[in-house]
C-alpha atoms as a PDB file:
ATOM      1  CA  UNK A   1      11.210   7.028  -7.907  1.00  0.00           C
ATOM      2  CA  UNK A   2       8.330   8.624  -5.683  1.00  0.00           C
ATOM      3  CA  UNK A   3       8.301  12.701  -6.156  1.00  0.00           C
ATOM      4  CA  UNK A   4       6.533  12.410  -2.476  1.00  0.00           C
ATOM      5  CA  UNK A   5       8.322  15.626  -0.478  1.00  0.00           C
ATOM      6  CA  UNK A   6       8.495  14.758   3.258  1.00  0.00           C
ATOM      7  CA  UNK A   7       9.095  17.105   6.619  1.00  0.00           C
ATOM      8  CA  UNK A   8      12.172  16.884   8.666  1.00  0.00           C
ATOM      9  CA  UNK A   9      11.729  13.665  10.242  1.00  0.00           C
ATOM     10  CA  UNK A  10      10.344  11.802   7.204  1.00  0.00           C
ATOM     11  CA  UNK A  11       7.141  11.110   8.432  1.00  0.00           C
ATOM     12  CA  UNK A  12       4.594  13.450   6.551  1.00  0.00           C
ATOM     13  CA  UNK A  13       4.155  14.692   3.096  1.00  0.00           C
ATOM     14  CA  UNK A  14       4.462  18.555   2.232  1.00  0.00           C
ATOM     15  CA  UNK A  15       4.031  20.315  -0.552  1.00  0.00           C
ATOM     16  CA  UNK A  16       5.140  24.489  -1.032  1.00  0.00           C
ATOM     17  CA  UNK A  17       5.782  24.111   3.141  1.00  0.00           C
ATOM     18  CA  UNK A  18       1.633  23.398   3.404  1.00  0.00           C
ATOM     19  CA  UNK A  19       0.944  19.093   4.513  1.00  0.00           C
ATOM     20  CA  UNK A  20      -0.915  17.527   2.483  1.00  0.00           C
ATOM     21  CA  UNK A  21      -3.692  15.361   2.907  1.00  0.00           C
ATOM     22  CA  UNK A  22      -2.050  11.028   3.304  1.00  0.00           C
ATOM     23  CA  UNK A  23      -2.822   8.768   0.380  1.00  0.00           C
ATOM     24  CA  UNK A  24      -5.112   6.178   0.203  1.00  0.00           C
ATOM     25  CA  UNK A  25      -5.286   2.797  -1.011  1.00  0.00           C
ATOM     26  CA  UNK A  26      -8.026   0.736  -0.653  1.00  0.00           C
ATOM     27  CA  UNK A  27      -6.925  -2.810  -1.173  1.00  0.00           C
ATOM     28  CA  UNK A  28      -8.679  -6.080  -2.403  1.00  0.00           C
ATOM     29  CA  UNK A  29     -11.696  -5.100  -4.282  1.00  0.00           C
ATOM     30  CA  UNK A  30     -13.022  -7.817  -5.913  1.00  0.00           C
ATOM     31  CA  UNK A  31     -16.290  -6.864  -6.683  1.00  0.00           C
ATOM     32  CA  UNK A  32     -17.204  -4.255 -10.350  1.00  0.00           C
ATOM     33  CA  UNK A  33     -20.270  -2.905  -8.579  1.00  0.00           C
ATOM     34  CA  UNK A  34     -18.484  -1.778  -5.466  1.00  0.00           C
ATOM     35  CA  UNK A  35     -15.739  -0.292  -7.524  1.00  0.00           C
ATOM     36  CA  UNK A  36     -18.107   1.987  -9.814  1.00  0.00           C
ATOM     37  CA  UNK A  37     -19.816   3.235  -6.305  1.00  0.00           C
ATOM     38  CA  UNK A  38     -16.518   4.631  -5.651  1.00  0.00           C
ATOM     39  CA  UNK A  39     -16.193   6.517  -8.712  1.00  0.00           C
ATOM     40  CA  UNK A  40     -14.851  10.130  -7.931  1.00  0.00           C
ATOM     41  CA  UNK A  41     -13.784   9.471  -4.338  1.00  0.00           C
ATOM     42  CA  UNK A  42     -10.314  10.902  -3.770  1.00  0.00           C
ATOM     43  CA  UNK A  43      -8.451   7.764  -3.762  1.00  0.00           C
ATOM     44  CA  UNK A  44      -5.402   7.044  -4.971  1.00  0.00           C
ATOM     45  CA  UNK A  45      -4.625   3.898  -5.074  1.00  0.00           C
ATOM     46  CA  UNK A  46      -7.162   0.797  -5.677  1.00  0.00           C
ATOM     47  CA  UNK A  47      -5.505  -2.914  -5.051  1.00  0.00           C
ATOM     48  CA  UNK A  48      -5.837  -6.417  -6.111  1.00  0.00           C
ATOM     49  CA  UNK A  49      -4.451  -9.089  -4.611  1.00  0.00           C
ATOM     50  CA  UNK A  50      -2.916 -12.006  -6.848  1.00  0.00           C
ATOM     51  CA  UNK A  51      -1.520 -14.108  -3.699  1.00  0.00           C
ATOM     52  CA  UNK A  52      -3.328 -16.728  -1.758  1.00  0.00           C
ATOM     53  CA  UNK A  53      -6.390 -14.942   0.095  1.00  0.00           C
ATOM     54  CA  UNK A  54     -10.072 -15.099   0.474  1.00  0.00           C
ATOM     55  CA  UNK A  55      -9.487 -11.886  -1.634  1.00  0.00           C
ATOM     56  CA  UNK A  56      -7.486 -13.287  -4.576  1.00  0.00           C
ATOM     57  CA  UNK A  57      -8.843 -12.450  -8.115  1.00  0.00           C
ATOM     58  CA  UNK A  58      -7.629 -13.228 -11.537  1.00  0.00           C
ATOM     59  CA  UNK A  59      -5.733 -11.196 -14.095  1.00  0.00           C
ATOM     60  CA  UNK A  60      -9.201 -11.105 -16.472  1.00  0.00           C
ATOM     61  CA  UNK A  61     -11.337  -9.967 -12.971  1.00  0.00           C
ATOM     62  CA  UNK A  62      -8.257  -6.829 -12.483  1.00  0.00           C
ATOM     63  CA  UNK A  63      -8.124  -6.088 -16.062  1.00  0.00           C
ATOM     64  CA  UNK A  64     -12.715  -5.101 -15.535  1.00  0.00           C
ATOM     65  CA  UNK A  65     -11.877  -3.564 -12.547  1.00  0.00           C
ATOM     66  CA  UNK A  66      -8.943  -1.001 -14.267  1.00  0.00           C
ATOM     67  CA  UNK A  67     -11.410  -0.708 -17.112  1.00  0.00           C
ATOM     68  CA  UNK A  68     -14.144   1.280 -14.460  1.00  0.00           C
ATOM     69  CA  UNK A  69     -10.976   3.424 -13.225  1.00  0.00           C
ATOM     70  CA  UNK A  70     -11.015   5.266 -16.274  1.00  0.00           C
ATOM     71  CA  UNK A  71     -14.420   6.663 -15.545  1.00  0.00           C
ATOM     72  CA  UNK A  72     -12.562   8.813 -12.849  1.00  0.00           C
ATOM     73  CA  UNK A  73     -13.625  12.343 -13.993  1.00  0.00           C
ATOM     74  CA  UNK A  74     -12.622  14.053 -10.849  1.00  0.00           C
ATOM     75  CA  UNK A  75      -9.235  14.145  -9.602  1.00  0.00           C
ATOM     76  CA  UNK A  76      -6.250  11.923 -10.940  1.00  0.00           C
ATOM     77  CA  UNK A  77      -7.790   7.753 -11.657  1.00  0.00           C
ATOM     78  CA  UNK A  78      -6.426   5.571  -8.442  1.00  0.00           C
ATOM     79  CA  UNK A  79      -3.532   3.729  -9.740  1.00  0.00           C
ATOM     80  CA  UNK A  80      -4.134   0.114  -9.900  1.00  0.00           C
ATOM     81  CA  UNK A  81      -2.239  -2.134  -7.312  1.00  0.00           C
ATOM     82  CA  UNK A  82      -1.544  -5.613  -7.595  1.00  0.00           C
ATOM     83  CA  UNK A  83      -0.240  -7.411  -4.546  1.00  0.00           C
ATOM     84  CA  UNK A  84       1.805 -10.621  -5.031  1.00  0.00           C
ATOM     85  CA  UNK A  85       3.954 -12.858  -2.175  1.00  0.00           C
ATOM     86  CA  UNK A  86       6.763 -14.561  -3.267  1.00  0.00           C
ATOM     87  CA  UNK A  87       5.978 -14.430  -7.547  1.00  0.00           C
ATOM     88  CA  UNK A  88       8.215 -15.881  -9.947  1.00  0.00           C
ATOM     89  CA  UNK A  89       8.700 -13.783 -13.376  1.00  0.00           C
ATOM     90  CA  UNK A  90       6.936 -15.687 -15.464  1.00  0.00           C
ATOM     91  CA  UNK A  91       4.035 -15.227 -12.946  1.00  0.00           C
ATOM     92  CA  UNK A  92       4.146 -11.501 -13.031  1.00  0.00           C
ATOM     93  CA  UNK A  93       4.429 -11.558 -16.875  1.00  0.00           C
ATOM     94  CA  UNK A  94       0.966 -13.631 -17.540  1.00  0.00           C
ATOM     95  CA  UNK A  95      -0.687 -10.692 -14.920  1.00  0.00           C
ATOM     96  CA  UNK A  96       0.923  -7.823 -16.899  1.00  0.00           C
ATOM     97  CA  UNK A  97      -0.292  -9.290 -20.506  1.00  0.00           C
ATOM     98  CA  UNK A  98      -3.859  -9.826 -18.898  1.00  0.00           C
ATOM     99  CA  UNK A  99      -3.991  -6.462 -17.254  1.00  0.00           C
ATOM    100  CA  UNK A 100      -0.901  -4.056 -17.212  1.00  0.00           C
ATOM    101  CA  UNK A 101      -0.460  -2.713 -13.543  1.00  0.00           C
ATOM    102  CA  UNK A 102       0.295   0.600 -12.478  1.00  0.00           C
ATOM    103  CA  UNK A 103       2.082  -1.002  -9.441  1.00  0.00           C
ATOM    104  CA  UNK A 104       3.255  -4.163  -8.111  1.00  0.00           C
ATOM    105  CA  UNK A 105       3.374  -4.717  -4.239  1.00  0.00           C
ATOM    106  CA  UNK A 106       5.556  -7.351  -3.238  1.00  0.00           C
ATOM    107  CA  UNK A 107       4.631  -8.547   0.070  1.00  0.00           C
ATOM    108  CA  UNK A 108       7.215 -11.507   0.858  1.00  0.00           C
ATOM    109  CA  UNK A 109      10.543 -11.910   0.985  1.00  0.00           C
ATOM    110  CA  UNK A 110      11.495 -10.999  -2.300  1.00  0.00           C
ATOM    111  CA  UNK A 111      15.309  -9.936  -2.440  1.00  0.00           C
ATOM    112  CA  UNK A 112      16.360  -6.274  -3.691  1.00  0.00           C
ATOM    113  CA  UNK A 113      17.466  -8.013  -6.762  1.00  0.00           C
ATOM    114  CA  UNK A 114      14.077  -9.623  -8.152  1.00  0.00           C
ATOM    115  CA  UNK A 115      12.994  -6.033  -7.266  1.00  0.00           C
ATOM    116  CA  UNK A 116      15.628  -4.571  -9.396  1.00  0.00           C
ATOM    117  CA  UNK A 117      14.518  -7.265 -12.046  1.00  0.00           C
ATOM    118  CA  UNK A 118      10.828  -6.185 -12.158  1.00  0.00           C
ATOM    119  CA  UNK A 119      11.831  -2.013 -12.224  1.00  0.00           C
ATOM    120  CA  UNK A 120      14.104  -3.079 -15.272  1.00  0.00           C
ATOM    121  CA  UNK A 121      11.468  -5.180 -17.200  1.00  0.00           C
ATOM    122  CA  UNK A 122       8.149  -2.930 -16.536  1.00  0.00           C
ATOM    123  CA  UNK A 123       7.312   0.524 -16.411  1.00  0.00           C
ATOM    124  CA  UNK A 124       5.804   0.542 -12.934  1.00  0.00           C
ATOM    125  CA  UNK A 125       6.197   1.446  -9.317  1.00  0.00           C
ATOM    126  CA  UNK A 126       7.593  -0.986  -6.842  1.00  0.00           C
ATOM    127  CA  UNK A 127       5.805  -1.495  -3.314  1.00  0.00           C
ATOM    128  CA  UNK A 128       7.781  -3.105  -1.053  1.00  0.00           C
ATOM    129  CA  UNK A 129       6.098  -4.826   2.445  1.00  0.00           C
ATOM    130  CA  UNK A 130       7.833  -4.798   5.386  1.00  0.00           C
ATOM    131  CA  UNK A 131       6.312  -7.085   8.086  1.00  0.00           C
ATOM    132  CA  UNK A 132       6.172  -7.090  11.694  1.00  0.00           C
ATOM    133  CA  UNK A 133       4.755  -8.894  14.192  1.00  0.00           C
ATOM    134  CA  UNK A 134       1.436  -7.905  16.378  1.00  0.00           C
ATOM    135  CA  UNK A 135       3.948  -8.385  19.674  1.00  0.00           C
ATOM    136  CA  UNK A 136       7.438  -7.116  18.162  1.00  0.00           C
ATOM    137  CA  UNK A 137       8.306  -3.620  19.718  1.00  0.00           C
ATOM    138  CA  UNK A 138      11.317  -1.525  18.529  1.00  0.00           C
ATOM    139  CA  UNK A 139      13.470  -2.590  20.951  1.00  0.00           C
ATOM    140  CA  UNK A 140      16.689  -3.955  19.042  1.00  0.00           C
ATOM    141  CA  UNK A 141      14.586  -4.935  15.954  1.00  0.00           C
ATOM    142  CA  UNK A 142      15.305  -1.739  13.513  1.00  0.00           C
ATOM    143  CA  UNK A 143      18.635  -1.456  13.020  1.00  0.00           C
ATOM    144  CA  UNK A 144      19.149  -5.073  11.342  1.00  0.00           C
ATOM    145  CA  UNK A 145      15.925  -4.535  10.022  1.00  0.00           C
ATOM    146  CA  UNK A 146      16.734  -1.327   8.117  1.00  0.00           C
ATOM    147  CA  UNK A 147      19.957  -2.388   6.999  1.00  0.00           C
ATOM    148  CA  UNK A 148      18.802  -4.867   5.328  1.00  0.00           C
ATOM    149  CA  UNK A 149      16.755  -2.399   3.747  1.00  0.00           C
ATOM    150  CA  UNK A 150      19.413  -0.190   2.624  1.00  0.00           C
ATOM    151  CA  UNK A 151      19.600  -2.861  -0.263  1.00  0.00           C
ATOM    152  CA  UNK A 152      16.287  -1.699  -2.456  1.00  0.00           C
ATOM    153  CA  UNK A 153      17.723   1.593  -1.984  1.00  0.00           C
ATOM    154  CA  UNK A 154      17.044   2.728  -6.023  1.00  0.00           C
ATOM    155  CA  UNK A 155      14.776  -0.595  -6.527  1.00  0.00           C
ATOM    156  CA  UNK A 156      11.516   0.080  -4.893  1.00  0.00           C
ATOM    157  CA  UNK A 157       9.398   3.548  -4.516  1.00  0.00           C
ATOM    158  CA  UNK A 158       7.399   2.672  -1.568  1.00  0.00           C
ATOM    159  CA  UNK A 159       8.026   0.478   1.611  1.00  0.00           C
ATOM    160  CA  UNK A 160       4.584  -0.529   2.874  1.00  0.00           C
ATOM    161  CA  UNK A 161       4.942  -1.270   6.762  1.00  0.00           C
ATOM    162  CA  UNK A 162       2.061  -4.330   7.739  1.00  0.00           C
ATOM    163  CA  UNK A 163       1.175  -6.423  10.457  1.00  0.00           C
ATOM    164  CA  UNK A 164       2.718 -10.116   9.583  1.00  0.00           C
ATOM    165  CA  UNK A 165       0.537 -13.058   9.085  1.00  0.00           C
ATOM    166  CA  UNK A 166       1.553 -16.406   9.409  1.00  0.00           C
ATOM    167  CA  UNK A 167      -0.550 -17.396   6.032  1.00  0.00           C
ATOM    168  CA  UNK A 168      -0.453 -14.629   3.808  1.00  0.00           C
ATOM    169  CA  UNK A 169       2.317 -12.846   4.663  1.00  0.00           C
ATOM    170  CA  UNK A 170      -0.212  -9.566   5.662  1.00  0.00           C
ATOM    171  CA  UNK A 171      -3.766  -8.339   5.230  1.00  0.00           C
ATOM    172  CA  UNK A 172      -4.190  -9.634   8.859  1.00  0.00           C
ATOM    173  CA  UNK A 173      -6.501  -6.957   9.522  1.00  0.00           C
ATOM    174  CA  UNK A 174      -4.252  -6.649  13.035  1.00  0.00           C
ATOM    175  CA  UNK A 175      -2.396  -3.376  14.248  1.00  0.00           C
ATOM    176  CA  UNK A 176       1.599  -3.468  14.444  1.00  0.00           C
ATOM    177  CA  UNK A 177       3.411  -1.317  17.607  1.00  0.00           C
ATOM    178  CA  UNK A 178       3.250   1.981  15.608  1.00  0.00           C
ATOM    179  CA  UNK A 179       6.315   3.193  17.932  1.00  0.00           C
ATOM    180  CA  UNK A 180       8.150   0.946  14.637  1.00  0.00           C
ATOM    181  CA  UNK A 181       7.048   3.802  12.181  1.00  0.00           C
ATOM    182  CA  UNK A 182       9.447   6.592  13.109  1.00  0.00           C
ATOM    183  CA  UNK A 183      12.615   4.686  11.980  1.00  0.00           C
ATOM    184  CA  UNK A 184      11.190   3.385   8.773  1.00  0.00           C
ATOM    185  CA  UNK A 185       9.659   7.043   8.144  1.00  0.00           C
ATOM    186  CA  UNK A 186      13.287   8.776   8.351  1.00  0.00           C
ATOM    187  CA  UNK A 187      14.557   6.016   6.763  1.00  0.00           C
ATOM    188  CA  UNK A 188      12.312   6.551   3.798  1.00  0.00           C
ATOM    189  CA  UNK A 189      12.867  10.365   3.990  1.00  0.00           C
ATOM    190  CA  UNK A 190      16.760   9.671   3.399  1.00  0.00           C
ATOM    191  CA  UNK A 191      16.141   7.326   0.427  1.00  0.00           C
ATOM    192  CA  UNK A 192      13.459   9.908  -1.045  1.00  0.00           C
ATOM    193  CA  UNK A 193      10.919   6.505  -0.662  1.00  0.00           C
ATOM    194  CA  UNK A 194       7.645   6.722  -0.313  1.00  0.00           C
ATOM    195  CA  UNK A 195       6.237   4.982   2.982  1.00  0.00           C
ATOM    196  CA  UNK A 196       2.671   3.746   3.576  1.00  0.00           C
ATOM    197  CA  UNK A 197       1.087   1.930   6.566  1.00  0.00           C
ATOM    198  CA  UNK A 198      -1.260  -0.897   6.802  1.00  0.00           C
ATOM    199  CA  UNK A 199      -2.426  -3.374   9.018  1.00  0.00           C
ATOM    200  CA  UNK A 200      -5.569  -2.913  11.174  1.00  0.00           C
ATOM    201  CA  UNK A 201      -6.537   0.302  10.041  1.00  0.00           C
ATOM    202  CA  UNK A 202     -10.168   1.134  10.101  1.00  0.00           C
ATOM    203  CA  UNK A 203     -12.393   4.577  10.227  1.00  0.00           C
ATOM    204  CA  UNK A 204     -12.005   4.527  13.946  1.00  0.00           C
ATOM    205  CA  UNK A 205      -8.346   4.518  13.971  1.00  0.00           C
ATOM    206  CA  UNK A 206      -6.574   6.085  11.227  1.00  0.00           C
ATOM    207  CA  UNK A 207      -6.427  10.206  11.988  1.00  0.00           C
ATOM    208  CA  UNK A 208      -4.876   8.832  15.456  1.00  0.00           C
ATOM    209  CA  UNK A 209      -1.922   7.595  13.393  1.00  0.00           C
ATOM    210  CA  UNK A 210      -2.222  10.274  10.990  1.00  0.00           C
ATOM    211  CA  UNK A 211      -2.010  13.000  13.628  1.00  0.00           C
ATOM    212  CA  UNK A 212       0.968  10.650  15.041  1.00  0.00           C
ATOM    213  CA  UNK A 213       2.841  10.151  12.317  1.00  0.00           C
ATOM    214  CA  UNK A 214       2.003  11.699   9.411  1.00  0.00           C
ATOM    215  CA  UNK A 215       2.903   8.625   6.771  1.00  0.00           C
ATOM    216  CA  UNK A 216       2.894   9.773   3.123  1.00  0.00           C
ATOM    217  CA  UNK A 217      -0.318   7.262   2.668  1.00  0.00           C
ATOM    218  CA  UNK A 218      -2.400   4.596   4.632  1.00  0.00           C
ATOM    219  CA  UNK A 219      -3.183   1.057   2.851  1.00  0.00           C
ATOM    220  CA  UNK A 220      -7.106  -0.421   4.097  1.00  0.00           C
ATOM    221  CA  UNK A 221      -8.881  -3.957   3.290  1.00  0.00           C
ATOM    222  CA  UNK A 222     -10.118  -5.770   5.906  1.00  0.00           C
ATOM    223  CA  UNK A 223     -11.409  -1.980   7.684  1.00  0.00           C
ATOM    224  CA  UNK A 224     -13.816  -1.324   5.388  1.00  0.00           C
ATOM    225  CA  UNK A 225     -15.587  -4.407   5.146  1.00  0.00           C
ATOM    226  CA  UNK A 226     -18.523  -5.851   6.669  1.00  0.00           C
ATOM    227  CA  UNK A 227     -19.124  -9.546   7.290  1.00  0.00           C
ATOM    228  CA  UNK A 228     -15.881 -10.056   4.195  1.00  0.00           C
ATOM    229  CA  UNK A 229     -17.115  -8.344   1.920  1.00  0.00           C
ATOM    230  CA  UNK A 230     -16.342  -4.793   0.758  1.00  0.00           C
ATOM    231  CA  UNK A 231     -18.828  -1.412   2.549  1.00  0.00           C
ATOM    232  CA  UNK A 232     -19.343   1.598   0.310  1.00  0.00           C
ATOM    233  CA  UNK A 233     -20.466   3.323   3.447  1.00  0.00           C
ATOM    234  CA  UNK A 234     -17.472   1.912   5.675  1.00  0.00           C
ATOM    235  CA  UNK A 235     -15.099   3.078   3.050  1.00  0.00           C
ATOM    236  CA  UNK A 236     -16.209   6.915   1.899  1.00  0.00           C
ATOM    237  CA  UNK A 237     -16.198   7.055   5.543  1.00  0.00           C
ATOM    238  CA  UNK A 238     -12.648   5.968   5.408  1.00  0.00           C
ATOM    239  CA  UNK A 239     -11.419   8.259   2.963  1.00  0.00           C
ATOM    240  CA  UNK A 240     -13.210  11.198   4.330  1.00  0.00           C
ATOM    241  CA  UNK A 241     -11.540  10.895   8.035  1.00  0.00           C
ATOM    242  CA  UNK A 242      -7.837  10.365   5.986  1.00  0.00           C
ATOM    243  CA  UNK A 243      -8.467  13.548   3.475  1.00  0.00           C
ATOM    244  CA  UNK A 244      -9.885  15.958   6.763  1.00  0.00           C
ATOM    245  CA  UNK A 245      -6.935  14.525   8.800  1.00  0.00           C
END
């Protein structure tokens, strides 16, 4: 379970009463090159996508890539992140003999019992997506929504809050209706869960809904590319406005 420490309404993390700076995760790298130009920036998490995407990479590609995050020398290595939609066990298992993950993000509709089922079989921390759609306000959507989350409750560490799409489940690179986040975030601060937000984000964006909401960490792909493909520049700019925020 996440040691994250939150303020009253669940939204921010603290530590000894002072906030600290959000986490970040900068999702589907593909590329070794890219990766060893980030060597050193304060980032915490680094993920990999293993579902159907422009991004997708195999478990031999992840297992280079979490070789490089051992030349980390300051701060704490990123964790290594691999996202999956709708895997079977046997698929997880031939990823975690290839490449043993630090975390695995299910962003489907996996039930709070395959959850369970992966907590119980690896020594890892479960992300959890929760989807919503560009248009989809708060109005009448949380409470079903939640309780239906209530069900993880002990199974997953994080819930990861993205904009849906239609053919990968997220990584649409839209926004969400952020007025969404305040449920999820006390929500998360009653569970003692973790909660990041994605979808959308980008350099110009983020300390708005940092300032806003004060999520324990923000999840970036599409934001820090240029023309598809990963942007050193793009993304220490990134990481800069989240640490300053």
């Amino acid at each position: 379970m996440s040691n994250a420490k939150y303020d009253e309404s669940g939204s921010g993390s603290f530590e000894q009463g002072t906030v600290q700076p959000a986490a970040v995760k900068i999702c589907g790298l593909q590329d070794v090159e890219v990766l060893k130009s980030m060597i050193n920036l304060p980032v915490d998490y680094i993920g990999v996508v293993f579902a159907n995407s422009r991004r997708r990479i195999t478990p031999e590609q992840a297992a280079e890539l979490k070789s490089v995050l051992f030349e980390w020398s300051v701060n704490e290595r990123p964790k290594l992140a691999g996202v999956f939609v709708n895997p079977t066990m046997e698929e997880l298992e031939h990823v975690m003999e290839t490449v043993y993950l630090d975390v695995i993000q299910l962003h489907g509709q996996e039930r709070a019992e395959f959850c369970q089922q992966v907590k119980e079989k690896w020594d890892v921390d479960v992300f959890k997506a929760v989807s919503f759609s560009k248009e989809e306000t708060a109005q009448n959507q949380n409470d079903v929504a939640l309780q239906k989350l209530d069900t993880y409750v002990g199974f997953v560490d994080t819930i990861l809050l993205d904009t849906f799409d239609p053919l990968y489940g997220g990584g649409s690179g839209k926004t969400f209706a952020w007025d969404r986040i305040p449920a999820y975030a006390e929500w998360a601060h009653q569970h003692g869960i973790s909660m990041f937000v994605a979808g959308g984000l980008a350099v110009d964006n983020v300390q708005e809904l940092l300032q806003a909401y004060r999520p324990y960490g923000v999840d970036v792909s599409s934001g820090v590319e240029t023309e598809g493909l990963k942007d050193i520049t793009k993304i220490k700019a990134f990481v800069e406005r989240v640490k300053q925020a």
